[in-house]
Protein backbone atom coordinates (compact mmCIF):
# COMPACT_ATOMS: atom_id res chain seq x y z
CA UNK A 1 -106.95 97.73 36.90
CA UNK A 2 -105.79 100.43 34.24
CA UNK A 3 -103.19 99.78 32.05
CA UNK A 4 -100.46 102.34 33.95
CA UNK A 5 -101.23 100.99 36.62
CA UNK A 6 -100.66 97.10 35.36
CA UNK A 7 -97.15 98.86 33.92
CA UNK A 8 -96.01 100.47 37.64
CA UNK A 9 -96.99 97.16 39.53
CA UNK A 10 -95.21 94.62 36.62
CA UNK A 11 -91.83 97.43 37.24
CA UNK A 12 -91.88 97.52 40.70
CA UNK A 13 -91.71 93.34 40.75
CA UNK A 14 -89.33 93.35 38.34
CA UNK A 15 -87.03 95.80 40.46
CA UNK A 16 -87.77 93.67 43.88
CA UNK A 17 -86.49 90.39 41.91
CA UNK A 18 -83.59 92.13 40.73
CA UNK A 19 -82.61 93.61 44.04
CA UNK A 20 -82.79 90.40 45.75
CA UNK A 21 -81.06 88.45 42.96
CA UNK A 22 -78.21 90.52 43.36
CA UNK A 23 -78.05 90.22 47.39
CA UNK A 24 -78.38 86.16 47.21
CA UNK A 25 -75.58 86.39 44.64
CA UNK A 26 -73.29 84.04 46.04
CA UNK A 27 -73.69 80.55 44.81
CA UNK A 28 -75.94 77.80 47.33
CA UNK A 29 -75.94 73.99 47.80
CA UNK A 30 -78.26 72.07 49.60
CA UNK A 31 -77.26 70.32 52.65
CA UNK A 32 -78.58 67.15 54.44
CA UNK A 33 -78.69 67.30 58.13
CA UNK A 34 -77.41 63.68 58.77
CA UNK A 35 -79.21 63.51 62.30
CA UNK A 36 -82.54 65.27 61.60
CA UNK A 37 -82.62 64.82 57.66
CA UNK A 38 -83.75 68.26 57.32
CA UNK A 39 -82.49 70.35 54.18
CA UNK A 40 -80.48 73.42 54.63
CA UNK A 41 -79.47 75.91 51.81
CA UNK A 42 -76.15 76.79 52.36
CA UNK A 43 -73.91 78.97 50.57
CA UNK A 44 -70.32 77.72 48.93
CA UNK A 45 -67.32 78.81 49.99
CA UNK A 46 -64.99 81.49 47.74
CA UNK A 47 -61.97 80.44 46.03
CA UNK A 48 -59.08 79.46 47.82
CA UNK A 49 -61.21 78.43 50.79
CA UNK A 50 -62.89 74.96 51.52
CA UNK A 51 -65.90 74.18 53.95
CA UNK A 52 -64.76 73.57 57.98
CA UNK A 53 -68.49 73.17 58.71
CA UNK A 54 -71.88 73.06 56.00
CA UNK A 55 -74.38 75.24 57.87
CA UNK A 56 -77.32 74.59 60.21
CA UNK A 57 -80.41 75.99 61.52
CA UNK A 58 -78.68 79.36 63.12
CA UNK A 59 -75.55 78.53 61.85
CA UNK A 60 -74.10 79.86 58.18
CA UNK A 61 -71.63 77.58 56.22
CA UNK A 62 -68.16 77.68 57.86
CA UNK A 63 -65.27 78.61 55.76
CA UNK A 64 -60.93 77.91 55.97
CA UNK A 65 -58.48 78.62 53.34
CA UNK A 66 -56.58 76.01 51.54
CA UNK A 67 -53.17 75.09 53.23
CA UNK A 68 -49.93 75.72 52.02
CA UNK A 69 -49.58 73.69 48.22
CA UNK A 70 -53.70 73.58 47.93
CA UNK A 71 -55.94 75.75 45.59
CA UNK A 72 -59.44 75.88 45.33
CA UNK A 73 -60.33 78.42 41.74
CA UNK A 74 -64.14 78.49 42.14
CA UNK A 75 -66.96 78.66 44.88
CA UNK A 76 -67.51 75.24 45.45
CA UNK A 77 -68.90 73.25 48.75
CA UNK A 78 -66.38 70.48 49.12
CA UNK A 79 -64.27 70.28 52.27
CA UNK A 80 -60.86 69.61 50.45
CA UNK A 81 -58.71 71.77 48.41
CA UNK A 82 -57.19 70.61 45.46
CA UNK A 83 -53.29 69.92 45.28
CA UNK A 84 -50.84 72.13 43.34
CA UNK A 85 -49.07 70.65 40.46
CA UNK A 86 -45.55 69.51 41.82
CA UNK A 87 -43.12 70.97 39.07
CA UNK A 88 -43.34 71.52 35.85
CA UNK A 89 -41.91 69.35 32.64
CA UNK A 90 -38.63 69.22 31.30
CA UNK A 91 -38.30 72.07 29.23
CA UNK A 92 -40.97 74.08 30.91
CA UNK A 93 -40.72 77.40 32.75
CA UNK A 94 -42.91 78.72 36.00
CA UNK A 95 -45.56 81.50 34.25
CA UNK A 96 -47.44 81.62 37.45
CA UNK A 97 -46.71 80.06 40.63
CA UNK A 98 -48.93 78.06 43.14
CA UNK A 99 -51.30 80.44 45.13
CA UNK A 100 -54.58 79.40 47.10
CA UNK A 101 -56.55 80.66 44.19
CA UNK A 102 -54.95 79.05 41.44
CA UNK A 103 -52.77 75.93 40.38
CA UNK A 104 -49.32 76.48 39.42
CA UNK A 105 -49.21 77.65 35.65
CA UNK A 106 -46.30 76.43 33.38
CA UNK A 107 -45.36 77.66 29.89
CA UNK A 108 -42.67 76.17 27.12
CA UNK A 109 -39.10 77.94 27.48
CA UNK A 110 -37.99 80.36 24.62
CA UNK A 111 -37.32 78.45 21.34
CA UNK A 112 -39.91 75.25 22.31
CA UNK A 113 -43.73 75.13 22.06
CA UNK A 114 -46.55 72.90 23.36
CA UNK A 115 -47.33 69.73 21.55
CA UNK A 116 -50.12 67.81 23.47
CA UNK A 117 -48.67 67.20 26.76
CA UNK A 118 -45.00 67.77 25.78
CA UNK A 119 -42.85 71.36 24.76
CA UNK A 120 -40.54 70.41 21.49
CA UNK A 121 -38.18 72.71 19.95
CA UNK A 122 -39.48 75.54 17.10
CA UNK A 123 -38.95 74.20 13.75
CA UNK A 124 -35.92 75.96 12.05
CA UNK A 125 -37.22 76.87 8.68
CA UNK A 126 -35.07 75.30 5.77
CA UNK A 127 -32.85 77.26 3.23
CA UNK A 128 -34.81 78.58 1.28
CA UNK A 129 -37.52 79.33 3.01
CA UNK A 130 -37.96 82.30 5.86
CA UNK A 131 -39.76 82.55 9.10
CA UNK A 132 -43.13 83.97 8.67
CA UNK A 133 -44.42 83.97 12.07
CA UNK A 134 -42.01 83.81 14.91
CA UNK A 135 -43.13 80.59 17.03
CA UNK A 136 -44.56 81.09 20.62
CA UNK A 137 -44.67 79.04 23.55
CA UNK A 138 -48.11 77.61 22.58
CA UNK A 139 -47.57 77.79 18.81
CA UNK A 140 -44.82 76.55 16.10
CA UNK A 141 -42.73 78.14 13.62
CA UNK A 142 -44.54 79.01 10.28
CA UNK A 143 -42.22 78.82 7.34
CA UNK A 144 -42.82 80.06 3.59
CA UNK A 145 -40.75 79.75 0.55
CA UNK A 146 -38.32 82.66 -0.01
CA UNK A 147 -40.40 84.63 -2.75
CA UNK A 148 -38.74 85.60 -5.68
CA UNK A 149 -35.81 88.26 -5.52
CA UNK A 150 -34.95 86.91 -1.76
CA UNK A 151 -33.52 84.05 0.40
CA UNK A 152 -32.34 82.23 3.02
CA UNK A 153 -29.44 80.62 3.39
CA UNK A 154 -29.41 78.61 6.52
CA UNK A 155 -31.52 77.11 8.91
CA UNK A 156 -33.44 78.87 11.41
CA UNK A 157 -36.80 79.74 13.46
CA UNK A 158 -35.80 83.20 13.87
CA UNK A 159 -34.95 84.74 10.18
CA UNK A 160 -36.75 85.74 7.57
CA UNK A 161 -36.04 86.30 3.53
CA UNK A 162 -33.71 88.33 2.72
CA UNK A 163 -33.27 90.69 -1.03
CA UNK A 164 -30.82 89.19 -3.13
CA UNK A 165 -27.78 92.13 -3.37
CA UNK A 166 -28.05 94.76 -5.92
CA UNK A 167 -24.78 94.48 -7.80
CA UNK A 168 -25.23 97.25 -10.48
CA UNK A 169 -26.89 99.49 -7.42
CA UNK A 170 -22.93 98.50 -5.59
CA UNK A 171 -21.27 99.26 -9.14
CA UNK A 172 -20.11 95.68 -9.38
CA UNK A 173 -21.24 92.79 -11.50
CA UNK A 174 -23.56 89.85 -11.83
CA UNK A 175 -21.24 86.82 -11.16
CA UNK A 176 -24.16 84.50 -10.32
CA UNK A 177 -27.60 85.02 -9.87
CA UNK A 178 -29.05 84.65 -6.45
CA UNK A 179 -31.68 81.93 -5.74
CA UNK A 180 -33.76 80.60 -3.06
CA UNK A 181 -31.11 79.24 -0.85
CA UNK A 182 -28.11 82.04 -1.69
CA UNK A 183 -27.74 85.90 -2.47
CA UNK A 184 -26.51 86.75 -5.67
CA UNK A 185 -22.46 87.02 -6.00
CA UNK A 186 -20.92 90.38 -7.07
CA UNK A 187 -17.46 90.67 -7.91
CA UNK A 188 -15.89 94.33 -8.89
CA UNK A 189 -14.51 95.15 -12.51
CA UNK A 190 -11.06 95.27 -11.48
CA UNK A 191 -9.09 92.04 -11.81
CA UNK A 192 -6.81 90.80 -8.77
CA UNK A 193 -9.79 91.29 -6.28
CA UNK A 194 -11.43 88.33 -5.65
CA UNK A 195 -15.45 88.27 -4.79
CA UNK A 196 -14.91 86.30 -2.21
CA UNK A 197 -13.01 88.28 0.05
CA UNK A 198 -14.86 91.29 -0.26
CA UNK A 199 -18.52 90.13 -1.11
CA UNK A 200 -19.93 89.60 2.65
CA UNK A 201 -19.49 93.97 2.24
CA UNK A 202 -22.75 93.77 -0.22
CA UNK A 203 -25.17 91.18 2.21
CA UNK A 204 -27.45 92.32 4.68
CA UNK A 205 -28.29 89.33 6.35
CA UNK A 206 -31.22 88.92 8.96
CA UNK A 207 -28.30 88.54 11.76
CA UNK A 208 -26.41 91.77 12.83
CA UNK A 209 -23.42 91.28 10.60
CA UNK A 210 -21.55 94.09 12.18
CA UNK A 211 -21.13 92.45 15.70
CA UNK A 212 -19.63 89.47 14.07
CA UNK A 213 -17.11 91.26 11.83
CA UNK A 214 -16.14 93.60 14.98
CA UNK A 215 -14.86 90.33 16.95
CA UNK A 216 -13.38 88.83 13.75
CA UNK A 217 -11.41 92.24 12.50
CA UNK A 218 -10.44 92.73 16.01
CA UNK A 219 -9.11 89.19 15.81
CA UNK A 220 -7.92 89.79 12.51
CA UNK A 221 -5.62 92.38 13.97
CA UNK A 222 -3.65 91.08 16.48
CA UNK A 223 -0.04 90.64 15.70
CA UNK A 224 0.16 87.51 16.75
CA UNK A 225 -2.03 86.02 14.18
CA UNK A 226 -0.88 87.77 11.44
CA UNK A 227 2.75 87.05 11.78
CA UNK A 228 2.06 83.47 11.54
CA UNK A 229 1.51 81.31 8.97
CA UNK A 230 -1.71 81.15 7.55
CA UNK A 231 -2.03 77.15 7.55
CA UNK A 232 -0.67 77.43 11.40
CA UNK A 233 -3.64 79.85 12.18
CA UNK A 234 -5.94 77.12 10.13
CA UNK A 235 -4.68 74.32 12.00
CA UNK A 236 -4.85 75.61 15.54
CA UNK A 237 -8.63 76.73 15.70
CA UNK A 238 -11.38 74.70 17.27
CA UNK A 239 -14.01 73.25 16.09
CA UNK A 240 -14.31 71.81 12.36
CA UNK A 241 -11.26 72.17 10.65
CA UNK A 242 -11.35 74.27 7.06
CA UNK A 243 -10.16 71.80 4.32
CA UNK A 244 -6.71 72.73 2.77
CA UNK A 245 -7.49 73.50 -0.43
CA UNK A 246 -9.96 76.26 1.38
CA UNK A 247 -7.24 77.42 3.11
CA UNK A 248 -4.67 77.79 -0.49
CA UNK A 249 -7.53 79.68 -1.99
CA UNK A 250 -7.36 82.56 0.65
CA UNK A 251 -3.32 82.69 0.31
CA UNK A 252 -3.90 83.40 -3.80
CA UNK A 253 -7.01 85.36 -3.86
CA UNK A 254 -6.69 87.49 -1.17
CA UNK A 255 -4.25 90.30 0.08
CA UNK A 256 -2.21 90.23 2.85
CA UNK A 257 -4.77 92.15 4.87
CA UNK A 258 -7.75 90.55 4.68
CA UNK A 259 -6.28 86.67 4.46
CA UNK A 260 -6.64 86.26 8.24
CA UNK A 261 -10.19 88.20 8.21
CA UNK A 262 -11.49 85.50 5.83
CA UNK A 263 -10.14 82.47 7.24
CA UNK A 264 -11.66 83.27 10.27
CA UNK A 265 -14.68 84.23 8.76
CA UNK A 266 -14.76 80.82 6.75
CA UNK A 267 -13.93 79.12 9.99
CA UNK A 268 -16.71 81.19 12.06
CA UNK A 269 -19.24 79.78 8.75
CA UNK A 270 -18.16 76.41 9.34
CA UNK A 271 -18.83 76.36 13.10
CA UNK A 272 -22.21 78.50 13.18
CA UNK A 273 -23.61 75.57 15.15
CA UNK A 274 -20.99 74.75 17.46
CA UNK A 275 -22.10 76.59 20.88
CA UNK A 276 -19.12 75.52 22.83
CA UNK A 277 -16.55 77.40 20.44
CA UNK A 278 -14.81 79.31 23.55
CA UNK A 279 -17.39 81.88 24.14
CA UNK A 280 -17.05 83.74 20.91
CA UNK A 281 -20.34 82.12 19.23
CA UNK A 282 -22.03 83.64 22.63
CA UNK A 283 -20.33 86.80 22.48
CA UNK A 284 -22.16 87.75 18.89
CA UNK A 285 -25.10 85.90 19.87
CA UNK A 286 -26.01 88.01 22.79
CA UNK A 287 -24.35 91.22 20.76
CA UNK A 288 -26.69 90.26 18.33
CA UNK A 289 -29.84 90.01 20.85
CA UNK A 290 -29.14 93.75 22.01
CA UNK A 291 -29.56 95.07 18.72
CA UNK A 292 -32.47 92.86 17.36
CA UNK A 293 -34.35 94.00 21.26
CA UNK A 294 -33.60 97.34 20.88
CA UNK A 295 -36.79 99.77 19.12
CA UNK A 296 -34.25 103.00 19.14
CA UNK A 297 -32.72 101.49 15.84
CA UNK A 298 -35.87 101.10 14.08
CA UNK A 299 -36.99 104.42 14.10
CA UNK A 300 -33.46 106.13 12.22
CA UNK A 301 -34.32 108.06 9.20
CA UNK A 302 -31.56 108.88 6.13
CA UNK A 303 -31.17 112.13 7.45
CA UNK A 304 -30.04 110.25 10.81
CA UNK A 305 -27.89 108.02 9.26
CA UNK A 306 -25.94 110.73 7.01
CA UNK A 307 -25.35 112.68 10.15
CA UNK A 308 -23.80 109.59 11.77
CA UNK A 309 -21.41 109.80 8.38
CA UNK A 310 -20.74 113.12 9.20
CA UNK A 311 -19.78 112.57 12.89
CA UNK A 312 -17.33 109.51 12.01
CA UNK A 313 -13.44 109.79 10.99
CA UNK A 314 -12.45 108.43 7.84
CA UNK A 315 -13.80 107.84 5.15
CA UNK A 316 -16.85 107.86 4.57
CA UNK A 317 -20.14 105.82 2.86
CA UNK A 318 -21.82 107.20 0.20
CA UNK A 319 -25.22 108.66 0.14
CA UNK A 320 -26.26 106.31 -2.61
CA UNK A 321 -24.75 103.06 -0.59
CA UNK A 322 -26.62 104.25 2.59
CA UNK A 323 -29.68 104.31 0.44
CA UNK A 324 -29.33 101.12 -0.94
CA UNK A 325 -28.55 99.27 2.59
CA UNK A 326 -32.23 101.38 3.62
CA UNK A 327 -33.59 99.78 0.53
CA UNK A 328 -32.38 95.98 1.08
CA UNK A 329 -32.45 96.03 4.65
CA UNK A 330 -34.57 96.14 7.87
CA UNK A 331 -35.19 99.04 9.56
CA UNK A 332 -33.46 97.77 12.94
CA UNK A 333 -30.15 97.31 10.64
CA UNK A 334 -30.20 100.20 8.65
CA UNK A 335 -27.30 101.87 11.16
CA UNK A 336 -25.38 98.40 11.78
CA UNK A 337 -25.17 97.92 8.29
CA UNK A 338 -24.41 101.98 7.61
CA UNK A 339 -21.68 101.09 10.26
CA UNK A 340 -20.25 97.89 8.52
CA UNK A 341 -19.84 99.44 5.00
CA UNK A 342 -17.79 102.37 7.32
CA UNK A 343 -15.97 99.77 8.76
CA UNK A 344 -14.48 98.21 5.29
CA UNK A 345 -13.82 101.76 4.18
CA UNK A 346 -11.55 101.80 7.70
CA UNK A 347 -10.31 98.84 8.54
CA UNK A 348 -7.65 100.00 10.49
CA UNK A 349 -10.00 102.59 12.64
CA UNK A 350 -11.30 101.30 15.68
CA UNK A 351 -14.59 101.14 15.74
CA UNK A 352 -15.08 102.09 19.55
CA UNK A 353 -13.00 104.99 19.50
CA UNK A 354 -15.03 105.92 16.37
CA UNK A 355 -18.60 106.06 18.14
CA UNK A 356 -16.83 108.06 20.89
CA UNK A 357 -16.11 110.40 18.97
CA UNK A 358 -19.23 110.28 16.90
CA UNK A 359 -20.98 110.68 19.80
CA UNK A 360 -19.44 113.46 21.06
CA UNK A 361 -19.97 115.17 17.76
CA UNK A 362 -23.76 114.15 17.80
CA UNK A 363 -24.37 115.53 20.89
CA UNK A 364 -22.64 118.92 19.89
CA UNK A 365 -24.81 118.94 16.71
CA UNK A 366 -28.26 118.45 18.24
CA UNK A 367 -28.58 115.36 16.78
CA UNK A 368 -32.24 113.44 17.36
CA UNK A 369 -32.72 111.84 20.30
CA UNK A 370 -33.57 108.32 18.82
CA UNK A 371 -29.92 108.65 16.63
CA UNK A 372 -27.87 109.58 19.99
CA UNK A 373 -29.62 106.79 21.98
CA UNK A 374 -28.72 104.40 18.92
CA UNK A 375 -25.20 105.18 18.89
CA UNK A 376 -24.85 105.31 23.12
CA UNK A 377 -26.29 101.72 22.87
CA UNK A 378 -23.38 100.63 20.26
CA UNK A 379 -20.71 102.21 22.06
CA UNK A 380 -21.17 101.15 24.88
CA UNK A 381 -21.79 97.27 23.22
CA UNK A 382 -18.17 97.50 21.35
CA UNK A 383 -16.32 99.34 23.83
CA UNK A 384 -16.34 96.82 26.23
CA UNK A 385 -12.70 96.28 26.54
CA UNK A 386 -13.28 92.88 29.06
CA UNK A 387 -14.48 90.97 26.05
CA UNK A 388 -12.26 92.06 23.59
CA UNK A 389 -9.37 91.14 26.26
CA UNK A 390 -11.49 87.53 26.34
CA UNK A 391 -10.98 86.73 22.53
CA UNK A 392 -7.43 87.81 22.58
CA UNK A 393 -6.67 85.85 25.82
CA UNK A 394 -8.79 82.89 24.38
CA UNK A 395 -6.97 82.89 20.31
CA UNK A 396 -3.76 83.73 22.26
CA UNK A 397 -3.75 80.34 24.67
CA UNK A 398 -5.16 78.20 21.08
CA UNK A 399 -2.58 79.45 19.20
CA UNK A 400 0.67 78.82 21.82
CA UNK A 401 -0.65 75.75 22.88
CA UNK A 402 -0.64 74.18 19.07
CA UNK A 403 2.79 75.61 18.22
């Protein structure tokens, strides 16, 4: 035989194996006819099925699904289907539920991941150090020490190192250096205006600062509070109690106006890990969430943020402070924070009426579309007059009932 020819015969073969391979694809077992011992080939049954019958002589292998709370996930040639897992453990959610092709998948709940059998909670990085890699339901928190020039102040799985503030950038001075565990503390040149009232202005925490300080002002405004005594207002909030002495150095070193504003923002320090504190914790936390989910306020440029400026009432941030809070902060803050520094310039504007407006403004200017979804999403976060009617209702009822 010549050579070509040796070539067409060994391809044609080939081709015939391949062809059949393909039509006896589905997976065999061999089968013992109990009465007349005689061997049978039969083919497996798909998943989520299980074998009524094995096959005979004229008969092929007979096929049923698996009942209700049964899977089977491969071709296989038994005659029961395997049971679903019952629930899943404490702390676990439903990924996937129970089907007749699959078992019932479950999956750690936000904030826990898989240790062997068991989910445990993410571990909250020290002060100090900052979350490098957010955990996952099948993974744990990784931590690393703050590097230099950052930090991190409490803990937490969520946040990250921080910059240390700028003080000569803010046209204030170096009252102590910032470390590992705390920003640096700036205090202006004047005298009579203590840091302490004024220096949460210069941070730009991981959190959304803005949606705390809008609950607290707001607080901070009501009549009610500030026409009582400050030790009264001390005394009747829940939670851990501020010590006195606390409470003495608010009354000397700060002004009438912001002396409520700090004792609440003291107390709200004191009680970050109270989650029963009358829905105001969860109030910020979920304000919080909305802006930290949210990919429209990651994409704002300066030019963005300076027409916000423009748009607002007031007074307004400089170009140099906006550019500093782009410097220090992360991209998703860069408007909150733009927004808080606005907000100490104004304390006695309201900030909802202010976005309004802004927004109106915005819309007028041709604005970009990623700055005018930015500010509809905050509006419509701080105008939401039910909440605001909440904390009043809530400080109003703590505040009669200790007097």
């Amino acid at each position: 035989m010549r050579p070509r020819s040796t070539m067409k015969l060994y391809l044609l073969l080939a081709f015939s194996f391949s062809a059949g391979s393909q039509e006896g694809s589905r997976p065999t077992y061999q089968h013992r006819d109990p009465v007349t011992s005689r061997v049978y080939q039969c083919e497996q049954c798909p998943p989520g099925t299980a074998v009524l019958q094995h096959c005979g002589r004229d008969m092929p292998t007979a096929c049923t699904p698996c009942p209700e709370g049964h899977f089977s996930e491969h071709w296989h040639w038994g005659k029961a289907c395997q049971r679903c897992t019952a629930v899943c453990k404490e702390q676990q959610l439903v990924r996937r539920d129970c089907a007749r092709t699959h078992d019932r998948l479950c999956e750690c709940a936000p904030g826990y991941h898989l240790e062997v059998e068991f989910c445990v909670k993410h571990t909250a990085c020290p002060p100090g150090s900052g979350a490098a890699a957010l955990g996952t339901p099948e993974s744990d928190t990784a931590c690393e020490r703050c590097a230099k020039g950052s930090f991190s102040s409490s803990f937490s799985a969520a946040e990250a190192c921080v910059p240390h503030s700028n003080c000569s950038r803010l046209g204030m001075r170096t009252v102590r250096p910032g470390t590992a565990e705390r920003d640096t503390v700036c205090e202006y040149e004047e005298r009579g205006r203590d840091p302490e009232c004024f220096q949460q202005d210069l941070q730009c925490h991981t959190d959304v600062m803005l949606c705390e300080e809008v609950i607290l002002q707001f607080l901070s405004s009501l009549h009610f509070l500030s026409a009582l005594p400050l030790d009264t207002v001390a005394a009747s909030l829940p939670g851990r109690k501020l010590e006195s002495r606390s409470v003495e150095h608010v009354k000397n070193a700060c002004g009438p106006k912001q002396q409520v504003l700090q004792l609440l923002r003291l107390w709200r320090e004191r009680n970050r890990d109270q989650g029963r504190l009358f829905g105001i914790v969860k109030g910020v936390n979920h304000c919080e969430k909305v802006v930290s989910r949210s990919s429209a306020f990651r994409k704002l440029t300066l030019g963005d943020l300076q027409a916000m400026m423009d748009s607002l009432p007031g007074e307004r941030v400089r170009e140099e402070d906006i550019q500093a809070a782009m410097e220090f902060c992360q991209p998703r803050q860069y408007l909150l924070k733009v927004l808080y520094l606005w907000k100490t310039l104004n304390g006695e504007q309201d900030l909802a009426k202010a976005l309004a407006q802004s927004l109106r403004e915005l819309r007028t200017q041709g604005a970009s579309s990623q700055l005018l979804r930015s500010t509809r999403r905050l509006n419509t976060l701080f105008s939401t007059s039910s909440i605001r009617k909440l904390y009043k209702n809530i400080f109003l009822n703590i505040i009669l009932d200790k007097c």
